[in-house]
Protein backbone atom coordinates (compact mmCIF):
# COMPACT_ATOMS: atom_id res chain seq x y z
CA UNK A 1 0.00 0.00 0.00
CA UNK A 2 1.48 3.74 -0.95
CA UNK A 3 0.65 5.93 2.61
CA UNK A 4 -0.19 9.71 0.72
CA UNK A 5 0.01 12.30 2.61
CA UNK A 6 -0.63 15.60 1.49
CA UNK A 7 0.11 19.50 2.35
CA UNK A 8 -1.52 22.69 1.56
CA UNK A 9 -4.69 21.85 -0.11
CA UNK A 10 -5.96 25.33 0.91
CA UNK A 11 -3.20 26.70 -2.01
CA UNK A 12 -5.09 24.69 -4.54
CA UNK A 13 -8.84 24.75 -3.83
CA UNK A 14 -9.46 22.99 -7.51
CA UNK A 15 -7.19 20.21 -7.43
CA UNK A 16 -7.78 16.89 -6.82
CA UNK A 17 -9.65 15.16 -3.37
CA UNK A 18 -7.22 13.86 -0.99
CA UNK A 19 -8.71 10.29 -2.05
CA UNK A 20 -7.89 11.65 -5.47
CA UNK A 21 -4.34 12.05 -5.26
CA UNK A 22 -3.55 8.97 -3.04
CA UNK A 23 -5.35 7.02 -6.57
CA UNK A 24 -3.24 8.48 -8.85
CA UNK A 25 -0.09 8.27 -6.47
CA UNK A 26 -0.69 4.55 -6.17
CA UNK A 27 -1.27 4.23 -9.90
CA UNK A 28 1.83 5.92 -10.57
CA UNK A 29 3.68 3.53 -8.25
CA UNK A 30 2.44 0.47 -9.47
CA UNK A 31 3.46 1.41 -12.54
CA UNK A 32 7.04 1.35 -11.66
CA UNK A 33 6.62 -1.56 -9.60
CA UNK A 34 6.27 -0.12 -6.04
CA UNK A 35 3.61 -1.93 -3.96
CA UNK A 36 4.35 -0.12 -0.73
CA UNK A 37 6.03 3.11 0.36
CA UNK A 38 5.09 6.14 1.51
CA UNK A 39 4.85 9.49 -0.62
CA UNK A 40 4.35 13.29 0.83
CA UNK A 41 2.37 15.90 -1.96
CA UNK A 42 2.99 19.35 -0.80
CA UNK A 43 1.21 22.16 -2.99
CA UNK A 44 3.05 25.46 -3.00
CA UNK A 45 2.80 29.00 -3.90
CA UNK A 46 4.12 29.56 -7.21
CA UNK A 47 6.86 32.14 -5.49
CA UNK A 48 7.85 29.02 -3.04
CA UNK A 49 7.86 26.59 -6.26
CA UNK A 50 10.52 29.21 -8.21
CA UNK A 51 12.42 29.45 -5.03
CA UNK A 52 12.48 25.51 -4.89
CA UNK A 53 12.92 25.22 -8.47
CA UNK A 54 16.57 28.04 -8.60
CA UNK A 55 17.40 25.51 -5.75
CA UNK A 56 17.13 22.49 -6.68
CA UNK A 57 17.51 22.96 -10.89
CA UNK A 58 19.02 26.23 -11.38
CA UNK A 59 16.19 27.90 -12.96
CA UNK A 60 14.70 30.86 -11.47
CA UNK A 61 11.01 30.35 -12.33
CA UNK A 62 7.97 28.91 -11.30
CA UNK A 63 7.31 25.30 -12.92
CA UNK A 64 4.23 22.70 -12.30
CA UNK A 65 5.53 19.89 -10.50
CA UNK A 66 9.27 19.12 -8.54
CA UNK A 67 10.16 15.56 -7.57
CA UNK A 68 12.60 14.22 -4.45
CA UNK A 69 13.55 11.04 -5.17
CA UNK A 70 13.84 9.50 -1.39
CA UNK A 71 17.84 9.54 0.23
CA UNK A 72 16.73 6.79 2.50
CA UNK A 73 19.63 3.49 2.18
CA UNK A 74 17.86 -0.20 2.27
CA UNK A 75 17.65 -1.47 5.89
CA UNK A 76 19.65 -4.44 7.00
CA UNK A 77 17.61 -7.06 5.10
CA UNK A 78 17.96 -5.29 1.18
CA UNK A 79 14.19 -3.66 1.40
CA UNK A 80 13.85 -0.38 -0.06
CA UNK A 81 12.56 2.65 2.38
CA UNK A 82 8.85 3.03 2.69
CA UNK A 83 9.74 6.73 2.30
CA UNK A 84 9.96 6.98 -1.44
CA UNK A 85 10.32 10.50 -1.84
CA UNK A 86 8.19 14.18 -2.27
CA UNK A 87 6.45 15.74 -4.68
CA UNK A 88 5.90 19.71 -4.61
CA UNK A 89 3.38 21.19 -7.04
């Protein structure tokens, strides 16, 4: 199971239901093979997505959507994190 949880719905009043965007997380998971984890959605301002954005890619402008891929190592036994990483739109 993918564990969604999401941040700042109040900066996107049209976007998706909660139950929404835990569907299309999961689908998007599945599709590369992940049956568990666990997956944070934060929705931004677009001045907080440039800032992110210069940060992170060097470009000093708003875009739709930033990815963290997860720096959490396998544990002891080989299994990946459930943490798989962030998503900032």
């Amino acid at each position: 199971m993918i564990e969604v949880e999401l941040f700042g719905e109040d900066l996107a009043p049209d976007s998706p239901s909660p139950d929404e965007v835990a569907e299309l997380c999961g689908l998007a998971a599945r599709s590369r093979g992940v049956e568990d984890g666990h997956v944070a959605v934060q929705y931004v301002s677009s001045s907080r997505i440039a800032e992110l954005n210069a940060r992170h890619r060097g470009k000093s402008e708003p875009t739709d959507v930033l990815s963290f891929r997860s720096t959490a190592s396998r544990d002891s036994t080989g299994r990946a994190p459930r943490r798989r990483g962030s998503w900032a739109m």
